[in-house]
C-alpha atoms as a PDB file:
ATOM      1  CA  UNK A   1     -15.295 -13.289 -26.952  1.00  0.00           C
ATOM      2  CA  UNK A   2     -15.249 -10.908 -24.379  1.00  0.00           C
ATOM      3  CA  UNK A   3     -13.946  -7.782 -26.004  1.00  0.00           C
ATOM      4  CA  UNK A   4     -14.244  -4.208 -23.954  1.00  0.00           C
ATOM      5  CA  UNK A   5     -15.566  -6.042 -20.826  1.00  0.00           C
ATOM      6  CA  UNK A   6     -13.307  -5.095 -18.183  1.00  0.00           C
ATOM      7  CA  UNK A   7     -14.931  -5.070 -15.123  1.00  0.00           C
ATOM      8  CA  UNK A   8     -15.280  -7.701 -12.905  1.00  0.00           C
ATOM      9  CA  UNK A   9     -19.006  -8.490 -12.295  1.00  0.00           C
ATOM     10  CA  UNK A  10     -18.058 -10.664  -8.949  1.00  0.00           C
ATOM     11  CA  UNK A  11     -21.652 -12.505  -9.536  1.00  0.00           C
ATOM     12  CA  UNK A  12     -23.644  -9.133  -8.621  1.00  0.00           C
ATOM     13  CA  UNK A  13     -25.967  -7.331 -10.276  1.00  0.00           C
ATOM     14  CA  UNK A  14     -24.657  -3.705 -10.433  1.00  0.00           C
ATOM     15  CA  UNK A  15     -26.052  -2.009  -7.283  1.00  0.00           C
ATOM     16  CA  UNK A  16     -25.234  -4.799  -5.107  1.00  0.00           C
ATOM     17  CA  UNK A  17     -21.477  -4.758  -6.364  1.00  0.00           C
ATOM     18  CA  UNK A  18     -21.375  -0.988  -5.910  1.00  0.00           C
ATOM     19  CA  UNK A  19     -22.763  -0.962  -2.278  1.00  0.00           C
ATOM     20  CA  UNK A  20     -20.327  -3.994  -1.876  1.00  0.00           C
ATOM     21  CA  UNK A  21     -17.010  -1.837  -3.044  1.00  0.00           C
ATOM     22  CA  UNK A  22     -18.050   0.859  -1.333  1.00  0.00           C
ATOM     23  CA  UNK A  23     -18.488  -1.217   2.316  1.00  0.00           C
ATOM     24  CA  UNK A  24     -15.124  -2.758   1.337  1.00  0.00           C
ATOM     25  CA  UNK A  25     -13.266   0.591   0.803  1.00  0.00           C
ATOM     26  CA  UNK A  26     -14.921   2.173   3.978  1.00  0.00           C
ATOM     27  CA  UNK A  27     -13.764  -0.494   5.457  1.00  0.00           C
ATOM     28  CA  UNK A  28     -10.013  -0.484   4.129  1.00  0.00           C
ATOM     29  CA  UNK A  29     -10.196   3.045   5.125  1.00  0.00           C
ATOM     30  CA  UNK A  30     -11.027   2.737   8.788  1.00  0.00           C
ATOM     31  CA  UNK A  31      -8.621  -0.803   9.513  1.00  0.00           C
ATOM     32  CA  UNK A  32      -6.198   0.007   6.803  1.00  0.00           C
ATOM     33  CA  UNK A  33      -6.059  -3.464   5.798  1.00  0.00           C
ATOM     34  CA  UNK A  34      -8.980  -6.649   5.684  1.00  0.00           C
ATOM     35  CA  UNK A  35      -8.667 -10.206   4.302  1.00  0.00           C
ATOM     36  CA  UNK A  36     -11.258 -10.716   1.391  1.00  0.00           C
ATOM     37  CA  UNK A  37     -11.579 -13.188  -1.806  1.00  0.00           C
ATOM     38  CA  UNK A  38      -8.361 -12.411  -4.160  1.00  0.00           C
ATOM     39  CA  UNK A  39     -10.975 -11.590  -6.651  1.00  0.00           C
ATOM     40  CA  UNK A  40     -12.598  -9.058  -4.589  1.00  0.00           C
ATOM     41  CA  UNK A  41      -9.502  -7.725  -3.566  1.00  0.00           C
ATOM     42  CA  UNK A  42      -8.171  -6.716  -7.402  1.00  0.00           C
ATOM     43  CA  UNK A  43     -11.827  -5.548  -7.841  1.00  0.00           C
ATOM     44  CA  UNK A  44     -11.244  -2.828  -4.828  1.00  0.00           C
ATOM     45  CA  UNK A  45      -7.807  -1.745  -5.740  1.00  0.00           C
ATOM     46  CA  UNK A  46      -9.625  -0.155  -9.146  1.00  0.00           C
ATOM     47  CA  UNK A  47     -12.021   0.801  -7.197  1.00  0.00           C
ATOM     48  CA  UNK A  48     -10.166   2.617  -4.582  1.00  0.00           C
ATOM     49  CA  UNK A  49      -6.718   3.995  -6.413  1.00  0.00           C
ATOM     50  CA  UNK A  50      -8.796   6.780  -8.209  1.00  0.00           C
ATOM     51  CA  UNK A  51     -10.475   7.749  -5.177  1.00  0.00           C
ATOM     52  CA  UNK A  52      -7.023   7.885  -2.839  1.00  0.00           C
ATOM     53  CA  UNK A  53      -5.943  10.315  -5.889  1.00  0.00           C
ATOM     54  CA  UNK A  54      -8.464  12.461  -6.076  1.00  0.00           C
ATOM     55  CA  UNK A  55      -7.870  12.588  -1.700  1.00  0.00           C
ATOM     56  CA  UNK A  56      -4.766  14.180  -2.629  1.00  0.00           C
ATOM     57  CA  UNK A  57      -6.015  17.435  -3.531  1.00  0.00           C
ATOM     58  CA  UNK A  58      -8.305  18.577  -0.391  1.00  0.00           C
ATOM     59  CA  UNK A  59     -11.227  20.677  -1.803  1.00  0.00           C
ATOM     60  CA  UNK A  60     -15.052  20.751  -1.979  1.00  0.00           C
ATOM     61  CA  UNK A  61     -15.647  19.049  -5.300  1.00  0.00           C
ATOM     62  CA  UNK A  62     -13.215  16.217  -4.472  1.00  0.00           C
ATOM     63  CA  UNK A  63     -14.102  15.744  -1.396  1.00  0.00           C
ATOM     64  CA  UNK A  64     -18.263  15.379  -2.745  1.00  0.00           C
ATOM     65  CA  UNK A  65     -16.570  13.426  -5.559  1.00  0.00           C
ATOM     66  CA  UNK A  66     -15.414  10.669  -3.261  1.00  0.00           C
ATOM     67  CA  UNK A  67     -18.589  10.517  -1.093  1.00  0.00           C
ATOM     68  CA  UNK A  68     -20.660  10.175  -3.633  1.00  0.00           C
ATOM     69  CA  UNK A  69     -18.539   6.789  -4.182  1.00  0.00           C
ATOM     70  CA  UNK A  70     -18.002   6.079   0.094  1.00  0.00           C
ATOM     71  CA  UNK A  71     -21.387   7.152   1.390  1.00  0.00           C
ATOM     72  CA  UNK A  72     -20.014   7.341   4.654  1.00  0.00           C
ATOM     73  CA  UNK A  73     -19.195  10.539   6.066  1.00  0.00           C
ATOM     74  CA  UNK A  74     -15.981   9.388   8.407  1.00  0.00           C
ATOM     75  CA  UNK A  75     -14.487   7.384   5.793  1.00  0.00           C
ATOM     76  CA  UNK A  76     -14.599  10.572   3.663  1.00  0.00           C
ATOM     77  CA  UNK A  77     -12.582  12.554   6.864  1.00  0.00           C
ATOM     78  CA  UNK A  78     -10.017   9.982   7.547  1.00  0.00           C
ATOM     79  CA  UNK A  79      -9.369   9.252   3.833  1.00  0.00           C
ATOM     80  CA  UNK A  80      -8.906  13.274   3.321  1.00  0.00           C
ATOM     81  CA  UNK A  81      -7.077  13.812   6.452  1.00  0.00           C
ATOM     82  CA  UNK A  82      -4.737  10.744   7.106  1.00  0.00           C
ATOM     83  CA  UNK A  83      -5.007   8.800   4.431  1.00  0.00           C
ATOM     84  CA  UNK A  84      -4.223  11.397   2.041  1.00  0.00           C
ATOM     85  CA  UNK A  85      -1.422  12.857   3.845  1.00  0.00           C
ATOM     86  CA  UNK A  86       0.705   9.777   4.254  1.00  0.00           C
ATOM     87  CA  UNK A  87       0.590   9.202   0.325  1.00  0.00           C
ATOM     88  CA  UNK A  88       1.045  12.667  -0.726  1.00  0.00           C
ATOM     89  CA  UNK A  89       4.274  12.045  -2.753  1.00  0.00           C
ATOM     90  CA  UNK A  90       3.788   8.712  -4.241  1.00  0.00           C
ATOM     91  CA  UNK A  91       2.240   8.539  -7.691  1.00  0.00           C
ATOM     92  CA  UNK A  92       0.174   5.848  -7.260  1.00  0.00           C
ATOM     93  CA  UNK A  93       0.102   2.003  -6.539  1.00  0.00           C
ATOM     94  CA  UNK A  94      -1.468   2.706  -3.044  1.00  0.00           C
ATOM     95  CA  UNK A  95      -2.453  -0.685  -2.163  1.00  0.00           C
ATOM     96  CA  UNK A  96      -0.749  -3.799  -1.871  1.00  0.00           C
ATOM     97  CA  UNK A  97      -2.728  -7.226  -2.380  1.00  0.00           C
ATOM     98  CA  UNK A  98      -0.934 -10.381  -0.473  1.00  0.00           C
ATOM     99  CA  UNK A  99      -2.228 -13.834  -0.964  1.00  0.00           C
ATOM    100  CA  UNK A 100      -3.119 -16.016   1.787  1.00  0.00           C
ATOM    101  CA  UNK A 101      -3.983 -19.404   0.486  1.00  0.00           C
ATOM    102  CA  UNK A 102      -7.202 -20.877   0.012  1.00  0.00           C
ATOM    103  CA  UNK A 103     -10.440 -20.520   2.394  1.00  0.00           C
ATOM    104  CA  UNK A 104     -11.159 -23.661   4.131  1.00  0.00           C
ATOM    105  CA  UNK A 105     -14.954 -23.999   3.747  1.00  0.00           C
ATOM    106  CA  UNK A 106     -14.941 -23.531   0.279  1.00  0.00           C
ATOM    107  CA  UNK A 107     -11.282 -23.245  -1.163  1.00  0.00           C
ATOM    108  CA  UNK A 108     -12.138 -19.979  -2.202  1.00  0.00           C
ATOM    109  CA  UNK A 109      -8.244 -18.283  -3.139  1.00  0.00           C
ATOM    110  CA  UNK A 110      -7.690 -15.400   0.107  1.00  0.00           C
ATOM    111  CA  UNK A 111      -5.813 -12.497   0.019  1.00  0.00           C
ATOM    112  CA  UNK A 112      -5.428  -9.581   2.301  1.00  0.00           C
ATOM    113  CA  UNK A 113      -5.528  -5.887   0.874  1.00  0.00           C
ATOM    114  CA  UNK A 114      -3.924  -3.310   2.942  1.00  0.00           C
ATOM    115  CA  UNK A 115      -2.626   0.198   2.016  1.00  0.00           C
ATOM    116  CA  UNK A 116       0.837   0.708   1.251  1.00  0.00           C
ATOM    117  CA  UNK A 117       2.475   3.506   3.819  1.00  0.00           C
ATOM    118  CA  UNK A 118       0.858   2.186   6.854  1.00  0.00           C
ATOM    119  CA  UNK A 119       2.510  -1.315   7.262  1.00  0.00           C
ATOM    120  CA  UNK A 120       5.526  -0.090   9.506  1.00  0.00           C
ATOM    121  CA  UNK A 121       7.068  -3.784   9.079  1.00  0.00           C
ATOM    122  CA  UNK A 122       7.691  -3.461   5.062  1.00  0.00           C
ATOM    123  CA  UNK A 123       8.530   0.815   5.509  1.00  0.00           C
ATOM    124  CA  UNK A 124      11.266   0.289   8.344  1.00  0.00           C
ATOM    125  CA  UNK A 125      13.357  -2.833   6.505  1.00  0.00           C
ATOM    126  CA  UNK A 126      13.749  -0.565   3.705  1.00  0.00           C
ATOM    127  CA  UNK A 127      14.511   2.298   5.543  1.00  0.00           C
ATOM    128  CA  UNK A 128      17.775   0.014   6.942  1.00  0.00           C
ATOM    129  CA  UNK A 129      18.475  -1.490   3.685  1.00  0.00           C
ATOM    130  CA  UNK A 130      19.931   1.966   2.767  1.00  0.00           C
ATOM    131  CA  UNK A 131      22.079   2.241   5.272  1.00  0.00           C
ATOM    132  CA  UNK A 132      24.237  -0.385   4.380  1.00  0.00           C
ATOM    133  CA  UNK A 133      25.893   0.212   1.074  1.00  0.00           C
ATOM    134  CA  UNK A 134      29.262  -1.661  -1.029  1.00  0.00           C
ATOM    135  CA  UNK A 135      30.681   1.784  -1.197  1.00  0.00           C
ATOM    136  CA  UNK A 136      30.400   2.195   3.073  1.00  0.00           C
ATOM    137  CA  UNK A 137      31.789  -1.084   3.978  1.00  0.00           C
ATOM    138  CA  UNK A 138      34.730  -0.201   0.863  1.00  0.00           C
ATOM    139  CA  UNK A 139      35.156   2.844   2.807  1.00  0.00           C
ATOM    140  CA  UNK A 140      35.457   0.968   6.089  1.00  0.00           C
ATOM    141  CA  UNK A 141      37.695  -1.618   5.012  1.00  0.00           C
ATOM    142  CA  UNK A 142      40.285   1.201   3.744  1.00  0.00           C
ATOM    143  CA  UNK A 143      40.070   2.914   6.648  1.00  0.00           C
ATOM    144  CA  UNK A 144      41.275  -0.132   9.236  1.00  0.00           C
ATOM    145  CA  UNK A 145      43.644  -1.070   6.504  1.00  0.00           C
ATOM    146  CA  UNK A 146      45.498   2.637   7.272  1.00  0.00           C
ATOM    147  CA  UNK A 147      45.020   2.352  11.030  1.00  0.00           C
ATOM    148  CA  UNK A 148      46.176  -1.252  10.751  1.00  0.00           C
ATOM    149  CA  UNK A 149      49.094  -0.043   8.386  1.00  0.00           C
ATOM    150  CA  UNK A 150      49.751   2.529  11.107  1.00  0.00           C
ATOM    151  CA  UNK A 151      49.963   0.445  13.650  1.00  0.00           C
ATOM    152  CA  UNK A 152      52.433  -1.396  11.741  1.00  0.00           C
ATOM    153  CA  UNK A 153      54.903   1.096  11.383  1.00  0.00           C
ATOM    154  CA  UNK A 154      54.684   2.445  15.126  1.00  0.00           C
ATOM    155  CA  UNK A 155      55.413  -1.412  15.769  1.00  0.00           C
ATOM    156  CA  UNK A 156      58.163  -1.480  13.811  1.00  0.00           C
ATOM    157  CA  UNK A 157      60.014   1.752  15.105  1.00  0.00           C
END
């Protein structure tokens, strides 16, 4: 039975798996996205969502807070600085995990973690989605249905 284990254990003892997480997020940081194992990948997005939350309030404690989980000092900036201001208003879910396929040397299952707000490709195709609404194109239709009607009449006089 494996009741109240939770955490992934990824084959590590403890302080390898922490130095591990804490490469990976420094490294999701800096490229905003990397390709990993999909098992390493869901055990980054616990380990990361607290620490992009506590980024969104910029003050000492947080910020010693989060390095004392980074360890790197320019991780720490760029989360704080960029990081933290593109995700201000969202409440959380700040990483999205997409699955590649399987490795080739091993068949190990890939996936690529990336933070949400800075893939331009999935922010701008909603951004036009909106635009184009049932109730605009009803709105369109009526109105060349008058002109057309319009026409009509001047036609017919």
């Amino acid at each position: 039975m494996r009741h109240g284990k939770k955490i992934n254990h990824l084959g590590r003892k403890a302080g390898h798996r922490n130095s591990m997480l804490a490469n990976m997020a420094c490294s999701l940081i800096e490229h905003k996205r990397i390709n990993t194992t999909v098992a390493k990948a869901k055990a980054l997005k616990q380990y990361i969502e607290p620490l992009v939350t506590k980024a969104k309030t910029d003050d000492t404690h947080n910020r010693r807070v989060v390095f004392s989980y980074l360890r790197q000092k320019e991780a720490v900036t760029e989360l704080f600085r960029e990081v933290a201001v593109k995700v201000g208003d969202r409440p959380g879910g700040y990483t999205r995990i997409i699955k590649l396929g399987n490795r080739l040397g091993d068949n190990a299952d890939m996936a690529m973690i990336e933070l949400v707000d800075f893939n331009e490709l999935y922010n701008v195709a909603k951004k036009e989605a909106k635009k184009s609404t049932r109730r605009g194109k009803k709105k369109v239709s009526e109105a060349e249905a008058s002109v057309s009607e319009s026409t009509d009449t001047q036609v017919n006089e």
